[in-house]
C-alpha atoms as a PDB file:
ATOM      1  CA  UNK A   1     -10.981 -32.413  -4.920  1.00  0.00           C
ATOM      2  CA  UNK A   2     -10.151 -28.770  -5.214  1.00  0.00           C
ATOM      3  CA  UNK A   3      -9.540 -27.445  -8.772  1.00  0.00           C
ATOM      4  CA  UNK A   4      -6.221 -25.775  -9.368  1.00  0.00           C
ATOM      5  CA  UNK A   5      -6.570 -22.249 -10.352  1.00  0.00           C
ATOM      6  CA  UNK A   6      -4.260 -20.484 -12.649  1.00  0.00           C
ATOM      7  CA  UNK A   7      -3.723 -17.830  -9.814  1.00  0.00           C
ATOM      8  CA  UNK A   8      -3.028 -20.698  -7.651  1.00  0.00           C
ATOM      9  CA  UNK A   9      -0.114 -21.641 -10.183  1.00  0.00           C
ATOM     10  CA  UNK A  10       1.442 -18.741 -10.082  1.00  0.00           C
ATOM     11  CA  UNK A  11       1.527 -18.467  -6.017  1.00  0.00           C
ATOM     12  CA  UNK A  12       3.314 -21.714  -6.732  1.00  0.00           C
ATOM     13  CA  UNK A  13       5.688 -20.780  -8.972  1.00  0.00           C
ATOM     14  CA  UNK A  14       6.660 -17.378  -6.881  1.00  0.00           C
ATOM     15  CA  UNK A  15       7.192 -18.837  -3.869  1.00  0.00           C
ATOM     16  CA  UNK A  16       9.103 -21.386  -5.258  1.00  0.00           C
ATOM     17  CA  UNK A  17      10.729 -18.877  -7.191  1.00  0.00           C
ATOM     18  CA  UNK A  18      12.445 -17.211  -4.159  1.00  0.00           C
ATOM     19  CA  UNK A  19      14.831 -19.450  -2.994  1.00  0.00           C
ATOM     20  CA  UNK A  20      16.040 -18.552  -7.122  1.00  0.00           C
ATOM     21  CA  UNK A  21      15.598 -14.819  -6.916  1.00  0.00           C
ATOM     22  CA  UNK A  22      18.772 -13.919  -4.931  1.00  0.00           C
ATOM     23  CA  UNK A  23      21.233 -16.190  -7.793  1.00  0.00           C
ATOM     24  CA  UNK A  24      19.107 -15.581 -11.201  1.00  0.00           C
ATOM     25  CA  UNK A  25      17.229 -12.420 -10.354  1.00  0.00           C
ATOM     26  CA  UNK A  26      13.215 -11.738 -11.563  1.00  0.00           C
ATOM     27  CA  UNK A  27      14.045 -13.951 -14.518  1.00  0.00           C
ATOM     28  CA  UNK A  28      12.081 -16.667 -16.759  1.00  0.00           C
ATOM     29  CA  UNK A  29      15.464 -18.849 -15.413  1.00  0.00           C
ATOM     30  CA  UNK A  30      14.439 -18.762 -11.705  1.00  0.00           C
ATOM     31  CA  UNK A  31      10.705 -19.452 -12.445  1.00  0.00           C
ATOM     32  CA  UNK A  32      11.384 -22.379 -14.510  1.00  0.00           C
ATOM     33  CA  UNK A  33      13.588 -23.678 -11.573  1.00  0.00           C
ATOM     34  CA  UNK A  34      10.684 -23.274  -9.540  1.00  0.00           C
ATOM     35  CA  UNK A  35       8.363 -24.874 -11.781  1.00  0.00           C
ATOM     36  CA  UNK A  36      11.018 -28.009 -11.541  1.00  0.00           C
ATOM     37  CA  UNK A  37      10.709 -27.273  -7.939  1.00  0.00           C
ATOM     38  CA  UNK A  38       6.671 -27.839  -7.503  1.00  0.00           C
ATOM     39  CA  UNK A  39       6.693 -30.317 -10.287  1.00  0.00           C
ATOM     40  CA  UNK A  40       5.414 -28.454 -13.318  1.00  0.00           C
ATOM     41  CA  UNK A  41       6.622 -28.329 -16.854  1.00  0.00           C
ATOM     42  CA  UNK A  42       9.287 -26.041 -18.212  1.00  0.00           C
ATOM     43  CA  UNK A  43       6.461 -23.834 -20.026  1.00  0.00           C
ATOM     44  CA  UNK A  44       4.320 -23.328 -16.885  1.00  0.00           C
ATOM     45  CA  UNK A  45       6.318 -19.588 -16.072  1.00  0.00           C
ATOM     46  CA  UNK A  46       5.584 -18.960 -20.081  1.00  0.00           C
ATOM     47  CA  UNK A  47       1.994 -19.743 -19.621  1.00  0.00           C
ATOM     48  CA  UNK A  48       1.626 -18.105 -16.057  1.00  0.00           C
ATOM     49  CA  UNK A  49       3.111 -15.023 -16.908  1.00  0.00           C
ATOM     50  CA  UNK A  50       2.821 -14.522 -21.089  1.00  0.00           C
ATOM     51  CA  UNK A  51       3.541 -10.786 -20.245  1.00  0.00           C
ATOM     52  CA  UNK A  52       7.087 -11.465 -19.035  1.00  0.00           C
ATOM     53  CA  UNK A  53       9.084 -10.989 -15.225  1.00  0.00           C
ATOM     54  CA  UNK A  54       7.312  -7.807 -14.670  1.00  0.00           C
ATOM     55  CA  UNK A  55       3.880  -9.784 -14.098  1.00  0.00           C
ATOM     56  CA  UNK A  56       5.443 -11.943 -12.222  1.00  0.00           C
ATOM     57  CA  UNK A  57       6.395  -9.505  -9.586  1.00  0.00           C
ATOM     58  CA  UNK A  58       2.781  -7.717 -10.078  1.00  0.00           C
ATOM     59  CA  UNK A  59       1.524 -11.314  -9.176  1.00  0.00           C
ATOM     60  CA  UNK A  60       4.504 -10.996  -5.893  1.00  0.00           C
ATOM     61  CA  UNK A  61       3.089  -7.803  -4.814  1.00  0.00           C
ATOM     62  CA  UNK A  62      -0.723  -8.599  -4.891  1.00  0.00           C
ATOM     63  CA  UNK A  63      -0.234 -12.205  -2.833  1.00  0.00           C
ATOM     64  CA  UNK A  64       1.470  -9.916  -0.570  1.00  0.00           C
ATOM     65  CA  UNK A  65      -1.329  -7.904  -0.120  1.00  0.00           C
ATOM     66  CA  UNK A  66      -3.319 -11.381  -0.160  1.00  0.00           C
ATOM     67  CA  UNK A  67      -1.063 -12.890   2.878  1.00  0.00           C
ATOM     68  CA  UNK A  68      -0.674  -9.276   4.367  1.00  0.00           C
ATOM     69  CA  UNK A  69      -4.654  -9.314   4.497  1.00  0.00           C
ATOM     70  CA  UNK A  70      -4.925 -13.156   6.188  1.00  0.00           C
ATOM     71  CA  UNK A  71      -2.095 -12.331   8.511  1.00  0.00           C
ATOM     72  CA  UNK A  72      -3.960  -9.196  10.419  1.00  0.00           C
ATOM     73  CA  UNK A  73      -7.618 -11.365  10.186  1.00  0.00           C
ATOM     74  CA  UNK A  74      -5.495 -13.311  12.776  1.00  0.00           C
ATOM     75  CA  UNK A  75      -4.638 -10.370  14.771  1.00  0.00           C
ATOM     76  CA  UNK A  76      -6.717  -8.946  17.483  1.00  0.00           C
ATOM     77  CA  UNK A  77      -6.648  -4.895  16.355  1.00  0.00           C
ATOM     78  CA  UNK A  78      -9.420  -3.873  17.715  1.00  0.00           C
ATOM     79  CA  UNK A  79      -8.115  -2.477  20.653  1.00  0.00           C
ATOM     80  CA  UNK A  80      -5.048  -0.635  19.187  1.00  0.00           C
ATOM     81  CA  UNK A  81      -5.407   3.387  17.966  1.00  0.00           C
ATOM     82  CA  UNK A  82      -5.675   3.832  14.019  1.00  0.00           C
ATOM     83  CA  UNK A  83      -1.811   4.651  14.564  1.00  0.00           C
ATOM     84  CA  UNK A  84      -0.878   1.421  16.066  1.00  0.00           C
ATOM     85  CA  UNK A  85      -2.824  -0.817  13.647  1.00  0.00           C
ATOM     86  CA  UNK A  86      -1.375   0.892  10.696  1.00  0.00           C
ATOM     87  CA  UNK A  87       2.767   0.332  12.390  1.00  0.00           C
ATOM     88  CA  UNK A  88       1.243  -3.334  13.048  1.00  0.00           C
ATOM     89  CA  UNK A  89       0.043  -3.762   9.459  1.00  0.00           C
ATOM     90  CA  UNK A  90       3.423  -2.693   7.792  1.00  0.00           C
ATOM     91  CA  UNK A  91       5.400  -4.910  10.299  1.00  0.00           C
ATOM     92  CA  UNK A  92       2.988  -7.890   9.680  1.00  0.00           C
ATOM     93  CA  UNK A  93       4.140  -7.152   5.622  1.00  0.00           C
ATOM     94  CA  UNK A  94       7.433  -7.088   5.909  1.00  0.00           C
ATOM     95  CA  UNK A  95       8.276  -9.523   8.679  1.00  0.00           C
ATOM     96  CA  UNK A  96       6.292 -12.167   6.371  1.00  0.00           C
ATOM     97  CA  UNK A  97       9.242 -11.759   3.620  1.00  0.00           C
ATOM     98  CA  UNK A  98      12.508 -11.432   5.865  1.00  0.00           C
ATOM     99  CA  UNK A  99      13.600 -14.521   4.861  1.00  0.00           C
ATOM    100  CA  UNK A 100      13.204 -12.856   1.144  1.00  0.00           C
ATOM    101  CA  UNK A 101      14.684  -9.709   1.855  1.00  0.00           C
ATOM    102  CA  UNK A 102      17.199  -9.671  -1.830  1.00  0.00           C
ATOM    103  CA  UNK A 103      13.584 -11.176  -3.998  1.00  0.00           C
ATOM    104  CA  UNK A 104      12.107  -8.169  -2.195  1.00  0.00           C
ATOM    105  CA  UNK A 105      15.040  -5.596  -3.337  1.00  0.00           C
ATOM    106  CA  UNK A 106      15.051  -7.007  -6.891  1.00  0.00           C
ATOM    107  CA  UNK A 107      11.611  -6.917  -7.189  1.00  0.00           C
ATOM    108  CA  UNK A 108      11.813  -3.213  -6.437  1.00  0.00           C
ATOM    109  CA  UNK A 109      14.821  -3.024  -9.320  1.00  0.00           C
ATOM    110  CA  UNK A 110      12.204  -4.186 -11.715  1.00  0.00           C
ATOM    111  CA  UNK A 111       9.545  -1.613 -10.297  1.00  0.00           C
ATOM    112  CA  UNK A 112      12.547   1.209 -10.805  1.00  0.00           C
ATOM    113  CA  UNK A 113      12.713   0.641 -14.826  1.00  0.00           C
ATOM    114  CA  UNK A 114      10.859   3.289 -16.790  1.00  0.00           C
ATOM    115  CA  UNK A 115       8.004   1.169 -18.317  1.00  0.00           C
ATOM    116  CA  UNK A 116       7.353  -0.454 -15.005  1.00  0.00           C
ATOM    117  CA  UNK A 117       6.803   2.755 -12.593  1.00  0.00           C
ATOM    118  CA  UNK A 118       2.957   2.695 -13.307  1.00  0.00           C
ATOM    119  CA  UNK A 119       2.842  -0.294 -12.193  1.00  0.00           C
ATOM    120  CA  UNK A 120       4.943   0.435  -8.770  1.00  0.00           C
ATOM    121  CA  UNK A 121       2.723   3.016  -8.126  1.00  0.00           C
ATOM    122  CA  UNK A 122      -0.544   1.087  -8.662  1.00  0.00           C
ATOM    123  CA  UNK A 123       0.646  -1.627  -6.485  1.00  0.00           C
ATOM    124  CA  UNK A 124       2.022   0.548  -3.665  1.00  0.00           C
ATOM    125  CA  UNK A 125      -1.373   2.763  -3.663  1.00  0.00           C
ATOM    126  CA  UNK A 126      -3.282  -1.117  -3.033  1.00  0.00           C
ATOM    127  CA  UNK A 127      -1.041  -1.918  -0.779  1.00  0.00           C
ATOM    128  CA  UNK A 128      -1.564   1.461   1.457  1.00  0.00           C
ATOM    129  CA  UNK A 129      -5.031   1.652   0.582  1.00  0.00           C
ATOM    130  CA  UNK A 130      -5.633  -1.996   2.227  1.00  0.00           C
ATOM    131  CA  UNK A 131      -3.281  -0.761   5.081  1.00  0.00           C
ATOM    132  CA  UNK A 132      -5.706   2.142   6.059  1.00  0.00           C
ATOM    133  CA  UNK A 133      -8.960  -0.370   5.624  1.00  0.00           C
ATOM    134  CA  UNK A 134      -7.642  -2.482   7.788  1.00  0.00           C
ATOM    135  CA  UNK A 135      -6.711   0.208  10.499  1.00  0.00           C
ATOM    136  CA  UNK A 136     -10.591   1.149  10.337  1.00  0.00           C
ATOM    137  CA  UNK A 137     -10.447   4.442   8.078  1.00  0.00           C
ATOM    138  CA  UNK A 138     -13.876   4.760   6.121  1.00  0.00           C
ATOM    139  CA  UNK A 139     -12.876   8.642   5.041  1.00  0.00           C
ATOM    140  CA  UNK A 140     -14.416   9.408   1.573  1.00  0.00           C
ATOM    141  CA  UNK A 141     -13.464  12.923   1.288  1.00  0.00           C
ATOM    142  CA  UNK A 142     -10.190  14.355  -0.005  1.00  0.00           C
ATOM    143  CA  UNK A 143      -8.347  12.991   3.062  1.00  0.00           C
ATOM    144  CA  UNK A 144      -8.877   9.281   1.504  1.00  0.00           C
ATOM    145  CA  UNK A 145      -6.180  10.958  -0.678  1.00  0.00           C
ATOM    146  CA  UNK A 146      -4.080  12.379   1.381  1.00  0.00           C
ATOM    147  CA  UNK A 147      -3.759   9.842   3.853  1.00  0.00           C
ATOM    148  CA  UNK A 148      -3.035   7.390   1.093  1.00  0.00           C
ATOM    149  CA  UNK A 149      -0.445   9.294  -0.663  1.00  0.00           C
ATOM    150  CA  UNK A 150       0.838  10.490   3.123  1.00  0.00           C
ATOM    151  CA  UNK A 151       1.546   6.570   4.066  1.00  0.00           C
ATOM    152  CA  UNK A 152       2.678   5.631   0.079  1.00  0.00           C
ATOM    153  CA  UNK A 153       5.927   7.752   1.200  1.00  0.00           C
ATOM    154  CA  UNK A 154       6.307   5.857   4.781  1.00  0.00           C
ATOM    155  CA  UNK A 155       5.827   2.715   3.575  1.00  0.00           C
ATOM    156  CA  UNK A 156       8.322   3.291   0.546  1.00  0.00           C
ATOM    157  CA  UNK A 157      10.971   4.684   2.728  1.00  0.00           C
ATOM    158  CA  UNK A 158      10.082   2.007   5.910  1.00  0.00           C
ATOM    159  CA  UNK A 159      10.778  -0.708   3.141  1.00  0.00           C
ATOM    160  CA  UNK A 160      13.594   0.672   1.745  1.00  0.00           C
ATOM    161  CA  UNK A 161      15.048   1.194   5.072  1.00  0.00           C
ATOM    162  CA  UNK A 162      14.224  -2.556   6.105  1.00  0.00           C
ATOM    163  CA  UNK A 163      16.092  -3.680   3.237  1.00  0.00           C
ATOM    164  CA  UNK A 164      19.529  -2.469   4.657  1.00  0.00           C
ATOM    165  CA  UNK A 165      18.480  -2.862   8.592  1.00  0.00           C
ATOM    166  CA  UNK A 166      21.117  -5.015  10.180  1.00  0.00           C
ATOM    167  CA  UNK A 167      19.744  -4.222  13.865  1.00  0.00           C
ATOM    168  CA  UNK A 168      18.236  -7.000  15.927  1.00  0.00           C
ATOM    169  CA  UNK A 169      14.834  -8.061  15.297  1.00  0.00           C
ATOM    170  CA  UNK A 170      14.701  -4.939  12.702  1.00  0.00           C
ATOM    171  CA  UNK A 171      13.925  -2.705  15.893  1.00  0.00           C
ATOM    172  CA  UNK A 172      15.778  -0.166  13.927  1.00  0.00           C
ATOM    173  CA  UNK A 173      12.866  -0.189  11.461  1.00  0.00           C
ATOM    174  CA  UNK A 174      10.154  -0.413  13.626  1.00  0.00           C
ATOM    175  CA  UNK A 175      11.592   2.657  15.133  1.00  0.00           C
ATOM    176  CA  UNK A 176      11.851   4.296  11.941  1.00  0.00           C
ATOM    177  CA  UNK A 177       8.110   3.466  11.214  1.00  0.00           C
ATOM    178  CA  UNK A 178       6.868   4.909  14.046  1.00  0.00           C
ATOM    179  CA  UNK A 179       9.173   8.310  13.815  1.00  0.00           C
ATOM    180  CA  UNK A 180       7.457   8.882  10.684  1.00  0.00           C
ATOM    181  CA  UNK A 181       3.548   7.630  11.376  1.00  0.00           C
ATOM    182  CA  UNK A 182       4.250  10.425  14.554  1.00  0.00           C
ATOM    183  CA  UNK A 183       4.815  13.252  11.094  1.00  0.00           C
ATOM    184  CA  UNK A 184       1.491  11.996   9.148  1.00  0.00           C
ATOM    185  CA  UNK A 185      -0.398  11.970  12.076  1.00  0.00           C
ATOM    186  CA  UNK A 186       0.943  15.404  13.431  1.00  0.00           C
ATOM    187  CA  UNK A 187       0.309  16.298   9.613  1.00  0.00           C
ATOM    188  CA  UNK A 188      -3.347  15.101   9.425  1.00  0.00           C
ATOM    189  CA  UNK A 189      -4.503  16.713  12.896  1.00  0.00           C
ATOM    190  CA  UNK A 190      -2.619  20.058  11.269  1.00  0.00           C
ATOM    191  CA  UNK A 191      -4.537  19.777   8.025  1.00  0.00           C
ATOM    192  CA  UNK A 192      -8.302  19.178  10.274  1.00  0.00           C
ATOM    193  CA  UNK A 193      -7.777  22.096  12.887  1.00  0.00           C
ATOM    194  CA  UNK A 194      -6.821  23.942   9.317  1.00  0.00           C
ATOM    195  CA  UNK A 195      -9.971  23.138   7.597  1.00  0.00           C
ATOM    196  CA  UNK A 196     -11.779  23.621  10.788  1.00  0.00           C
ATOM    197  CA  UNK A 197     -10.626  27.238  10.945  1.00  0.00           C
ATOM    198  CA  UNK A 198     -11.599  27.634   7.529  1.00  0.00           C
ATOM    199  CA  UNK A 199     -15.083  26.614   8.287  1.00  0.00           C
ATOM    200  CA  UNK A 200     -15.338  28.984  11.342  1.00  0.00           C
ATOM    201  CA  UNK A 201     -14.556  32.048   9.446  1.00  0.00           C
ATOM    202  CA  UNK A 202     -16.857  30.810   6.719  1.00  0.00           C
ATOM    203  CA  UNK A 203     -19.704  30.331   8.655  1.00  0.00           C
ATOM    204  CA  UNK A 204     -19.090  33.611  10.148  1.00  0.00           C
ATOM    205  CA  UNK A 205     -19.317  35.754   7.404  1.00  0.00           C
ATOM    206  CA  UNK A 206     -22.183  38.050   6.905  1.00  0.00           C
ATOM    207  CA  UNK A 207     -24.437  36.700   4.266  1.00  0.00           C
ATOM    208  CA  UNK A 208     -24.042  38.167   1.183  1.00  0.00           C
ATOM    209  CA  UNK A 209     -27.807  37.744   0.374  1.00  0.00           C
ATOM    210  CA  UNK A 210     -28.622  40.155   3.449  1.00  0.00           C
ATOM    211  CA  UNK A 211     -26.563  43.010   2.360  1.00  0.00           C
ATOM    212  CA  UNK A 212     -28.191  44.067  -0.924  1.00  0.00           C
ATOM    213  CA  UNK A 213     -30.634  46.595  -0.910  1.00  0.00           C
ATOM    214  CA  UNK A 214     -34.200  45.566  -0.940  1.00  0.00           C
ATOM    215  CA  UNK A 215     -36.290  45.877  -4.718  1.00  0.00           C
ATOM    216  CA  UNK A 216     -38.847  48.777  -4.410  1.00  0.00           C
ATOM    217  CA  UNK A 217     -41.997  47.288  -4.252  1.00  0.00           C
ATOM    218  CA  UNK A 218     -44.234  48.091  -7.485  1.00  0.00           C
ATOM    219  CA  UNK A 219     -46.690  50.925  -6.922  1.00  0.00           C
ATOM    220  CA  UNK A 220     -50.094  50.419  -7.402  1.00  0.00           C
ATOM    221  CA  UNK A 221     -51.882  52.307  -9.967  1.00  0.00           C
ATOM    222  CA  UNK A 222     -54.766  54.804  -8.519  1.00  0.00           C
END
């Protein structure tokens, strides 16, 4: 028998929770409807979450990740450019919580509130940072930042843009995404060729070392 974990509670109690989300909001009343929901006690949300609603959608955000993460394992990616697999990753994310679409928007109300926006940007910069893994990046060097930050802003807009997409299938979105992948991948290949440059004329310049005068040698005394 498999022992329940109290991580495994709490992806209990937010799923359940969803179906709650759109009437009660990110409250302690829609988690203890979905404790009613999976069968637990009217204290589980209290004990799952002692640090209020806004662990509770911390806890949202990271099984995203978590499902995110299982749902590309079952994707061949192999075969698609670093471009691709990144448009496929965010799609994968978001198409997972269509059904969810007004937890997702409140959950980003909560993220919005003043004590909370370390948090937002903690979660968003895992969330990106597994996007890139999982498109194959293995860059250690300032570019691990810049792509990260670079995608933080698609991804934010892309969702944000999902949330009010009324086209068919969300092509609208999709085409969105890949509009502005095309500007941080334009952007990246700008920033290389610029460092390249950079290195060129470096490694072109006289040496320094070469140009001072020699010492005298010390005369030897007769």
């Amino acid at each position: 028998m498999t022992e329940t974990t109290l991580d495994d509670v709490r992806d209990r109690l937010i799923l359940a929770a969803l179906d709650h989300i759109p009437f009660d909001g990110w409250s302690m009343k829609a988690l203890r409807h979905a404790a009613e929901d999976v069968g637990l006690d009217a204290n589980a949300p209290e004990r799952a979450f002692p640090h209020g609603v806004s662990s509770a959608v911390d806890h949202f955000t990271a099984l995203a990740d978590r499902l995110m993460m299982a749902d590309l394992a079952e994707r061949n990616l192999d075969n698609l450019p670093p471009q691709a697999r990144i448009e496929e990753a965010v799609r994968v994310r978001l198409d997972r919580w269509a059904p969810h679409q007004e937890a997702v928007r409140r959950a980003l109300t909560v993220y919005s509130l003043p004590q909370n926006l370390g948090s937002a940007a903690r979660a968003t910069w895992h969330t990106v940072d597994l996007i890139w893994k999982a498109a194959g990046d293995r860059s250690t060097d300032f570019n691990w930042y810049t792509k990260r930050a670079s995608l933080a802003a698609v991804y934010s807009a892309t969702m944000l843009y999902w949330l009010d997409d009324q086209s068919e299938g969300n092509e609208a979105t999709w085409d969105f995404l890949r509009r502005r992948m095309d500007d941080v991948v334009a952007g990246i290949k700008m920033r290389r060729n610029a460092q390249a440059r950079v290195m060129k004329a470096v490694e072109n310049l006289p040496n320094p070392l070469k140009l001072l005068p020699r010492r005298p040698g010390r005369k030897r005394r007769a």
